[in-house]
C-alpha atoms as a PDB file:
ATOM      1  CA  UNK A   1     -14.150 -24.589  22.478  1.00  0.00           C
ATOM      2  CA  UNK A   2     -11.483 -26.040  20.523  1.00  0.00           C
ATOM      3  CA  UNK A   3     -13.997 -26.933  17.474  1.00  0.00           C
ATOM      4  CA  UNK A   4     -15.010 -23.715  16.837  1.00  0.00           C
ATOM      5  CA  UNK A   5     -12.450 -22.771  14.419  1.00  0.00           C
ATOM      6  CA  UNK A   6     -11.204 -25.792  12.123  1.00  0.00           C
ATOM      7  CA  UNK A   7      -8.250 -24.549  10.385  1.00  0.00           C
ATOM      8  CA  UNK A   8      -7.497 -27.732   8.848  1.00  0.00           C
ATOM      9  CA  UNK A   9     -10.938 -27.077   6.795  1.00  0.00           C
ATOM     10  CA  UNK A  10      -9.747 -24.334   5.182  1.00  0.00           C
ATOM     11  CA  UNK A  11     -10.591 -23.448   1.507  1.00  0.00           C
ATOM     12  CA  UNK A  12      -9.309 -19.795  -0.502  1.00  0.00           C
ATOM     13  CA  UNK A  13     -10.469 -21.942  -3.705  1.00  0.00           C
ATOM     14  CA  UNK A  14     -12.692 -18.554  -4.513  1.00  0.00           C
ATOM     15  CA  UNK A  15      -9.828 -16.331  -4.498  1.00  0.00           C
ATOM     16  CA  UNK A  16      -7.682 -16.177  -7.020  1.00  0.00           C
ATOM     17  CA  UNK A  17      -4.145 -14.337  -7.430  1.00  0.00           C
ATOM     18  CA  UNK A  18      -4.366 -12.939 -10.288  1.00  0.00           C
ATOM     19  CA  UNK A  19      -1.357 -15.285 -11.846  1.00  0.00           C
ATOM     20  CA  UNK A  20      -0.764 -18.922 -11.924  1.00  0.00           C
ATOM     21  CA  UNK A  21       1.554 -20.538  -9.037  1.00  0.00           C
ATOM     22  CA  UNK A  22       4.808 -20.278 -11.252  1.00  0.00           C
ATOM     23  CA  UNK A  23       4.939 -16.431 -12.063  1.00  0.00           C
ATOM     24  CA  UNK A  24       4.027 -16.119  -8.221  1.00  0.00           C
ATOM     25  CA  UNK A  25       6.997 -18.162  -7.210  1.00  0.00           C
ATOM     26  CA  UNK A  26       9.291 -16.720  -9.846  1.00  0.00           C
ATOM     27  CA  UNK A  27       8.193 -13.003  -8.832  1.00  0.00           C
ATOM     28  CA  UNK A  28       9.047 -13.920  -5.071  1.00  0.00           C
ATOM     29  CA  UNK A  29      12.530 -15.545  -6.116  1.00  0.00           C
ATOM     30  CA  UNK A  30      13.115 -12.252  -7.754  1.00  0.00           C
ATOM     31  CA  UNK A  31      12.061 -10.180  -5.173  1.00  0.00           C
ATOM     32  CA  UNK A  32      13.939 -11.891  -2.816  1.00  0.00           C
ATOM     33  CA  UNK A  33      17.358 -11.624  -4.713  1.00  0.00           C
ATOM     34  CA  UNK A  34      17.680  -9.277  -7.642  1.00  0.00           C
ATOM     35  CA  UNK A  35      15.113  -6.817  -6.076  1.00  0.00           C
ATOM     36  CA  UNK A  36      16.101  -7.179  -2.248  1.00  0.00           C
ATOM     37  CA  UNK A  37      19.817  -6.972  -2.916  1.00  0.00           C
ATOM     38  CA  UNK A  38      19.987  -4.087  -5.913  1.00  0.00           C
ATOM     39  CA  UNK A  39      22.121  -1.287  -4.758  1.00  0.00           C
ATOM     40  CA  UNK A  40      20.112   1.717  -3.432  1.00  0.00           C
ATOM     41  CA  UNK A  41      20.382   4.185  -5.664  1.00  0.00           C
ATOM     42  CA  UNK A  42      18.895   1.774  -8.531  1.00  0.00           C
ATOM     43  CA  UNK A  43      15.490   2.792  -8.640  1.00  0.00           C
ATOM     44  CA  UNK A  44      15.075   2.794 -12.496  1.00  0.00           C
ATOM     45  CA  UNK A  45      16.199  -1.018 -11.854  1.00  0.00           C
ATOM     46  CA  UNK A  46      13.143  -1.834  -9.363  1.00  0.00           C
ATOM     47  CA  UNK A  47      10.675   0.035 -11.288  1.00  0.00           C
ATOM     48  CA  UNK A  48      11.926  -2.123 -14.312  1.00  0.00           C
ATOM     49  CA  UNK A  49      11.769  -5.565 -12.391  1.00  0.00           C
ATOM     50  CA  UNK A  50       8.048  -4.448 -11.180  1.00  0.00           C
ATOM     51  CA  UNK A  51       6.652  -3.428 -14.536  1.00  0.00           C
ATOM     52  CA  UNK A  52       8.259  -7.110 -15.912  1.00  0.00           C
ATOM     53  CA  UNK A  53       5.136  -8.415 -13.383  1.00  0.00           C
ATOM     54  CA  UNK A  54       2.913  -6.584 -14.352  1.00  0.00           C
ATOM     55  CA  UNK A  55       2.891  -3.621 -11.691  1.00  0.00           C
ATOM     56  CA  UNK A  56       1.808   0.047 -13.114  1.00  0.00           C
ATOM     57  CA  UNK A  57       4.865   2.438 -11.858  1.00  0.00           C
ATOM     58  CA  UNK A  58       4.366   5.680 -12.888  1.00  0.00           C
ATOM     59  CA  UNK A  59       7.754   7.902 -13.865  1.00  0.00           C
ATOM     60  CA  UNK A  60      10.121   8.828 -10.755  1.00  0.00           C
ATOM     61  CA  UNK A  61       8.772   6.482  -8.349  1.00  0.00           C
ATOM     62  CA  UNK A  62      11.357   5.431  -5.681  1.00  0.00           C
ATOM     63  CA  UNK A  63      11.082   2.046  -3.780  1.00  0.00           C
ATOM     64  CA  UNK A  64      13.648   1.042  -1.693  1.00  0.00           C
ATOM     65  CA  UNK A  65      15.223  -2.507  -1.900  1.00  0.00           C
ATOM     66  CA  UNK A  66      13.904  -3.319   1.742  1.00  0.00           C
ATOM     67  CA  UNK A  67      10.305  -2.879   0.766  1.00  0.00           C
ATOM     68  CA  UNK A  68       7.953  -5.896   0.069  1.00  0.00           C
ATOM     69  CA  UNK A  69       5.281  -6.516  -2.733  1.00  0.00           C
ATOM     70  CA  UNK A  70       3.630  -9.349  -2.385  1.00  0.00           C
ATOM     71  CA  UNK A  71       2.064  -9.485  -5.869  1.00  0.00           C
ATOM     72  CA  UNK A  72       2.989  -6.830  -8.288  1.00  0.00           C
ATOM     73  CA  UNK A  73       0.661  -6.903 -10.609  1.00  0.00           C
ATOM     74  CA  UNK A  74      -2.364  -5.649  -8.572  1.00  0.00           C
ATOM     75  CA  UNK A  75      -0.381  -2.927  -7.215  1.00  0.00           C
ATOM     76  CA  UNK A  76      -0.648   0.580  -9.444  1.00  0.00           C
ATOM     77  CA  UNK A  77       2.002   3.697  -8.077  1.00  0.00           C
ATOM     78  CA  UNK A  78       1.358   7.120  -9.426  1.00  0.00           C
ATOM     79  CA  UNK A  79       4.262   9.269 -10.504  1.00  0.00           C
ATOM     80  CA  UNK A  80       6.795  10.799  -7.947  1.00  0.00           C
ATOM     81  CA  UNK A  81       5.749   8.358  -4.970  1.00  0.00           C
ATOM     82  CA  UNK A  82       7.962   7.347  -2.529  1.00  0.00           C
ATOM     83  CA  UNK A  83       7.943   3.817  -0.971  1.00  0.00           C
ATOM     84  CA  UNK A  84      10.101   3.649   1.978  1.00  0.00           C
ATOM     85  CA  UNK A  85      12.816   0.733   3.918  1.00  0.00           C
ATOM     86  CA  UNK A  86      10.682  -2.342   5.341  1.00  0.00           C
ATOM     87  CA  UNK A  87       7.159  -0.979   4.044  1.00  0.00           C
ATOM     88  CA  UNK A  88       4.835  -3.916   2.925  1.00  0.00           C
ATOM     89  CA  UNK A  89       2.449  -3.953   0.324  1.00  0.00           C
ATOM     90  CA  UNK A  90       0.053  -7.064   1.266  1.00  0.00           C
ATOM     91  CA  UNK A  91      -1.739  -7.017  -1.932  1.00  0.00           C
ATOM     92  CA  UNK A  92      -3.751  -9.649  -2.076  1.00  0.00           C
ATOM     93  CA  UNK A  93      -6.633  -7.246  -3.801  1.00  0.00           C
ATOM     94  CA  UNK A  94      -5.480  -3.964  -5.454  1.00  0.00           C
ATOM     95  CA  UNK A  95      -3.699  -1.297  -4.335  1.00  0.00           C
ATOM     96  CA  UNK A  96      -3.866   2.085  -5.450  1.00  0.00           C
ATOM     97  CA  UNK A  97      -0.928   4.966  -4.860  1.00  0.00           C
ATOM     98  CA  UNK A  98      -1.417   8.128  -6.196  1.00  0.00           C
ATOM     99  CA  UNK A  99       1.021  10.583  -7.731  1.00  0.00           C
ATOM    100  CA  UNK A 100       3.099  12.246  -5.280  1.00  0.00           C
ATOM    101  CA  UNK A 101       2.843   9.974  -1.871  1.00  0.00           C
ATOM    102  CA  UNK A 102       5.166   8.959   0.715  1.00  0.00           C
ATOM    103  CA  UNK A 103       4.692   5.662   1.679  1.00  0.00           C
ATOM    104  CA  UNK A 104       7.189   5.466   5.014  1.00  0.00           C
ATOM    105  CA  UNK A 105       9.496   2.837   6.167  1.00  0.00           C
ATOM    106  CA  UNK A 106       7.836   0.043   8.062  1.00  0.00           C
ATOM    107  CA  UNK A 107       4.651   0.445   7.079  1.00  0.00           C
ATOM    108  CA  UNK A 108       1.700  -2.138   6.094  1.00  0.00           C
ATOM    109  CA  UNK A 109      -0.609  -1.900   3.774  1.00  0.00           C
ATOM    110  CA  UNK A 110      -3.082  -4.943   4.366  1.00  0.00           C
ATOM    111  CA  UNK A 111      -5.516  -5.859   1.866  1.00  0.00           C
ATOM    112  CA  UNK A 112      -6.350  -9.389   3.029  1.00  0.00           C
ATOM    113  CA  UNK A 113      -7.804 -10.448   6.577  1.00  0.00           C
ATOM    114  CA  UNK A 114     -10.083 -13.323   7.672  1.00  0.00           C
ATOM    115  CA  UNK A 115     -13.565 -13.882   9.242  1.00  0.00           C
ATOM    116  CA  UNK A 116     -12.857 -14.375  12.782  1.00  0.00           C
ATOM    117  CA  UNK A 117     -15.935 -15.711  13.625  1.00  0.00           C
ATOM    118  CA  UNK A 118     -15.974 -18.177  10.835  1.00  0.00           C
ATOM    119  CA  UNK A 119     -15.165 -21.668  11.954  1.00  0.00           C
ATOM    120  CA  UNK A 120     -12.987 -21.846   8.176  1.00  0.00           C
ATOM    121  CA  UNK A 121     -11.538 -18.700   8.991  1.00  0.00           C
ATOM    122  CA  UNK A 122     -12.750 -17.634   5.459  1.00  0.00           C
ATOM    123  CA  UNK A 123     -10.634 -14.977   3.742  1.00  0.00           C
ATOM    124  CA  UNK A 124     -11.495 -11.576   3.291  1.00  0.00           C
ATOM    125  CA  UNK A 125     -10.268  -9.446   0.682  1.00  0.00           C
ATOM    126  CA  UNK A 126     -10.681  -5.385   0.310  1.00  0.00           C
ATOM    127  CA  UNK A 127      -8.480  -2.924  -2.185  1.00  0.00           C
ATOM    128  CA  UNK A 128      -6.429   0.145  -0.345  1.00  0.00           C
ATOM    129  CA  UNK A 129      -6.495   3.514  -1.807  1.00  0.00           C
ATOM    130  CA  UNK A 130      -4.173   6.007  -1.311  1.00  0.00           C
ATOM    131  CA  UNK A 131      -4.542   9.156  -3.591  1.00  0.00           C
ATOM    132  CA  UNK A 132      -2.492  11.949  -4.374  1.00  0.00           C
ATOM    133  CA  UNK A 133      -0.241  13.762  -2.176  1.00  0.00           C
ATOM    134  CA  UNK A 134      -1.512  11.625   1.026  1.00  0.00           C
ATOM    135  CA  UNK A 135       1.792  10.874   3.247  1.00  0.00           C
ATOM    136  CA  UNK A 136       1.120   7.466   5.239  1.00  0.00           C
ATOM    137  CA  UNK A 137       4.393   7.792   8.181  1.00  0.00           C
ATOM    138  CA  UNK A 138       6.432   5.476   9.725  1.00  0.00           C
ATOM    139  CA  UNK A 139       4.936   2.330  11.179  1.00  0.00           C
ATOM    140  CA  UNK A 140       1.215   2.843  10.064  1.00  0.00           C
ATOM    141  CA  UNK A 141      -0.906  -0.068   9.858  1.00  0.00           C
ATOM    142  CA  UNK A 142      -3.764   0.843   7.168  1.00  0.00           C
ATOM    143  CA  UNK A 143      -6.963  -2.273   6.967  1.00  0.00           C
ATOM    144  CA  UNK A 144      -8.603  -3.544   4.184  1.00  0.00           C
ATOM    145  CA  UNK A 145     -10.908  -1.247   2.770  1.00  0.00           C
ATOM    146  CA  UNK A 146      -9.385   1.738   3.684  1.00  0.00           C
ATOM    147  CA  UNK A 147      -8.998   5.264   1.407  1.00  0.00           C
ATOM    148  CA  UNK A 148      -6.620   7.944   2.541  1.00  0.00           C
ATOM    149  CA  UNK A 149      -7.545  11.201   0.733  1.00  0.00           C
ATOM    150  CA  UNK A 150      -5.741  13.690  -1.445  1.00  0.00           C
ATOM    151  CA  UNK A 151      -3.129  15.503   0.447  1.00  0.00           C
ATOM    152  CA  UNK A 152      -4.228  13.365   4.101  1.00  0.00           C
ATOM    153  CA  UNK A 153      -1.333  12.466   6.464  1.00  0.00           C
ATOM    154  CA  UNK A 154      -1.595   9.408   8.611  1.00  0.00           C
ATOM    155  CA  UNK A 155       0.601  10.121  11.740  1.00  0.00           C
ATOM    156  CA  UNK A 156       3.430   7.873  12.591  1.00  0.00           C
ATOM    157  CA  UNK A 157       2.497   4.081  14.045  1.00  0.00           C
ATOM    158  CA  UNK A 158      -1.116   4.718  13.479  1.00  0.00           C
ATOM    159  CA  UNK A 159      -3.443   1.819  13.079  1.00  0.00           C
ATOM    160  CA  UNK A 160      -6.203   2.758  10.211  1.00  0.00           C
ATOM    161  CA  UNK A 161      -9.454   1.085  10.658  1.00  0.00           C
ATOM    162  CA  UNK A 162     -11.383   3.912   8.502  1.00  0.00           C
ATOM    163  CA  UNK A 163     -10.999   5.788   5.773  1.00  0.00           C
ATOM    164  CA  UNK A 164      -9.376   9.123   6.086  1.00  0.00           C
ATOM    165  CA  UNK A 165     -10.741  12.391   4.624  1.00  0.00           C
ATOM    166  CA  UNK A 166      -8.828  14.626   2.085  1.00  0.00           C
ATOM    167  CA  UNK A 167      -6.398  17.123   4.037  1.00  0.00           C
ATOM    168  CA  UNK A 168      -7.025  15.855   7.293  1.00  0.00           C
ATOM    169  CA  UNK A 169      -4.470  14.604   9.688  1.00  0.00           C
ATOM    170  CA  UNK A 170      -5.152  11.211  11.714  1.00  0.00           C
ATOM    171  CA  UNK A 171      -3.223   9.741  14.631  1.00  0.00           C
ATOM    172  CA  UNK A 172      -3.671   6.948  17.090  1.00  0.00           C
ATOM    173  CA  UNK A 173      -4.768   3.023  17.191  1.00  0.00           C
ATOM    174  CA  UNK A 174      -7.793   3.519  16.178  1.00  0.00           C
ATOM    175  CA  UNK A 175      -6.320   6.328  13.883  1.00  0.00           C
ATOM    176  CA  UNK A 176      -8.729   9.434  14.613  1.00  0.00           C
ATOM    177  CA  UNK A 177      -8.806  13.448  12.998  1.00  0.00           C
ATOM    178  CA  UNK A 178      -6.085  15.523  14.553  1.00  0.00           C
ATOM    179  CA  UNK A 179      -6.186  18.370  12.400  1.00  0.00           C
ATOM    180  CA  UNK A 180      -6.219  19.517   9.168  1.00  0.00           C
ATOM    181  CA  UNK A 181      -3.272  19.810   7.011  1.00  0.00           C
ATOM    182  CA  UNK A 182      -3.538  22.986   5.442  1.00  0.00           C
ATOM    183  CA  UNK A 183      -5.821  25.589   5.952  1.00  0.00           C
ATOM    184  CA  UNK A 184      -7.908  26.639   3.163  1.00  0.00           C
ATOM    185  CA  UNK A 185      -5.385  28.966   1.319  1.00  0.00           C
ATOM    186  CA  UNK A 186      -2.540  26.444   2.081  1.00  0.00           C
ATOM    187  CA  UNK A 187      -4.375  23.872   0.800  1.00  0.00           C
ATOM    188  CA  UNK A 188      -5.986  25.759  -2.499  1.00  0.00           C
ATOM    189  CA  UNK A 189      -2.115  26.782  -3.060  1.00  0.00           C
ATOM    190  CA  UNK A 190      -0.866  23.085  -2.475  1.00  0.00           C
ATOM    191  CA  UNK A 191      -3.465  21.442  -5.407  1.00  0.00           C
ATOM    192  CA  UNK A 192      -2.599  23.827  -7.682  1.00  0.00           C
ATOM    193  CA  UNK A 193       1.255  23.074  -7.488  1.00  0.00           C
ATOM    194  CA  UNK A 194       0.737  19.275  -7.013  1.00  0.00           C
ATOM    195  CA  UNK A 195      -1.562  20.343 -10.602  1.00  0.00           C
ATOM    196  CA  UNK A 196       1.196  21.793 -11.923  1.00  0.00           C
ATOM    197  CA  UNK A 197       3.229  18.786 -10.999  1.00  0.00           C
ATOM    198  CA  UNK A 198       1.771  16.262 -12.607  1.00  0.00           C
ATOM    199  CA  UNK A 199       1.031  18.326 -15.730  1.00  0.00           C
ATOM    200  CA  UNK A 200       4.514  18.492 -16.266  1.00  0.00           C
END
């Protein structure tokens, strides 16, 4: 059994991080020190230290100091987004946050995983969407591959196999449809403000 999987064989030569080995170690001594110990309050300071890499932050975004990006510049944030204490941001292929999302403390947004029943244990990457006005709550594991839709709310320590459907709230490990967030005159009224939002 034991040489079924042969770690010591294995090869990410295909994959490629989007930055030579020095700008990744430089962005991880940064994030570890002048992004990890800023003071709370100094989100115009992290924004400033992500955009340096290469990340797209929209205007208003707030990311705590706690929160971890593995690399910046495939990660895009849309304006107004929260990122909360402890989340994680395994981008190893792109991730996309919308305008207007909560992101919640602890959190994990994984875009990298492995074939398990490849004896290299080959790795597999898949971007994460997340689009506008979607709230992902504490503790929420989302996979590769996934979208969560406009306005969608992933409930609390939820583990996200599949995508998620605009409005709809999902709970549980395997996440599944709870509800719907608003109803339809709740949720006409709530596009047309998040509209007016981001038209502002």
């Amino acid at each position: 059994m034991n040489n079924l999987i042969r770690l010591d064989l294995y090869d990410q030569t295909g994959y490629s991080r989007g930055r030579n080995g020095l700008i990744v170690l430089l962005w991880w001594f940064v994030q570890g020190s002048l992004f990890r110990y800023s003071l709370q309050p100094m989100y115009s300071w992290r924004r400033l230290l992500l955009k340096l890499f290469g990340a797209d932050i929209g205007v208003g975004v707030k990311i705590r100091p706690s929160a971890k990006i593995t690399y910046p510049w495939k990660v895009k944030v849309g304006e107004h987004s929260w990122i909360g204490d402890n989340a994680e941001l395994y981008s190893l292929d792109t991730i996309s946050v919308g305008s207007h999302c909560v992101i919640s403390q602890n959190s994990y947004l994984c875009t990298g995983s492995h074939q398990a029943t490849d004896p290299h244990f080959s790795l597999v990457v898949k971007p994460i969407v997340i689009e506008d006005g979607a709230w992902i709550a504490s503790d929420v594991f989302l996979y590769p591959g996934v979208t969560v839709g406009s306005m969608a709310v992933v409930a609390a320590r939820s583990t996200v196999l599949n995508n998620v459907p605009a409005n709809e709230v999902h709970a549980g490990t395997p996440a599944k449809y709870i509800k719907m967030r608003f109803e339809s005159g709740e949720e006409d009224a709530a596009y047309n403000s998040k509209i007016h939002l981001l038209r502002r």
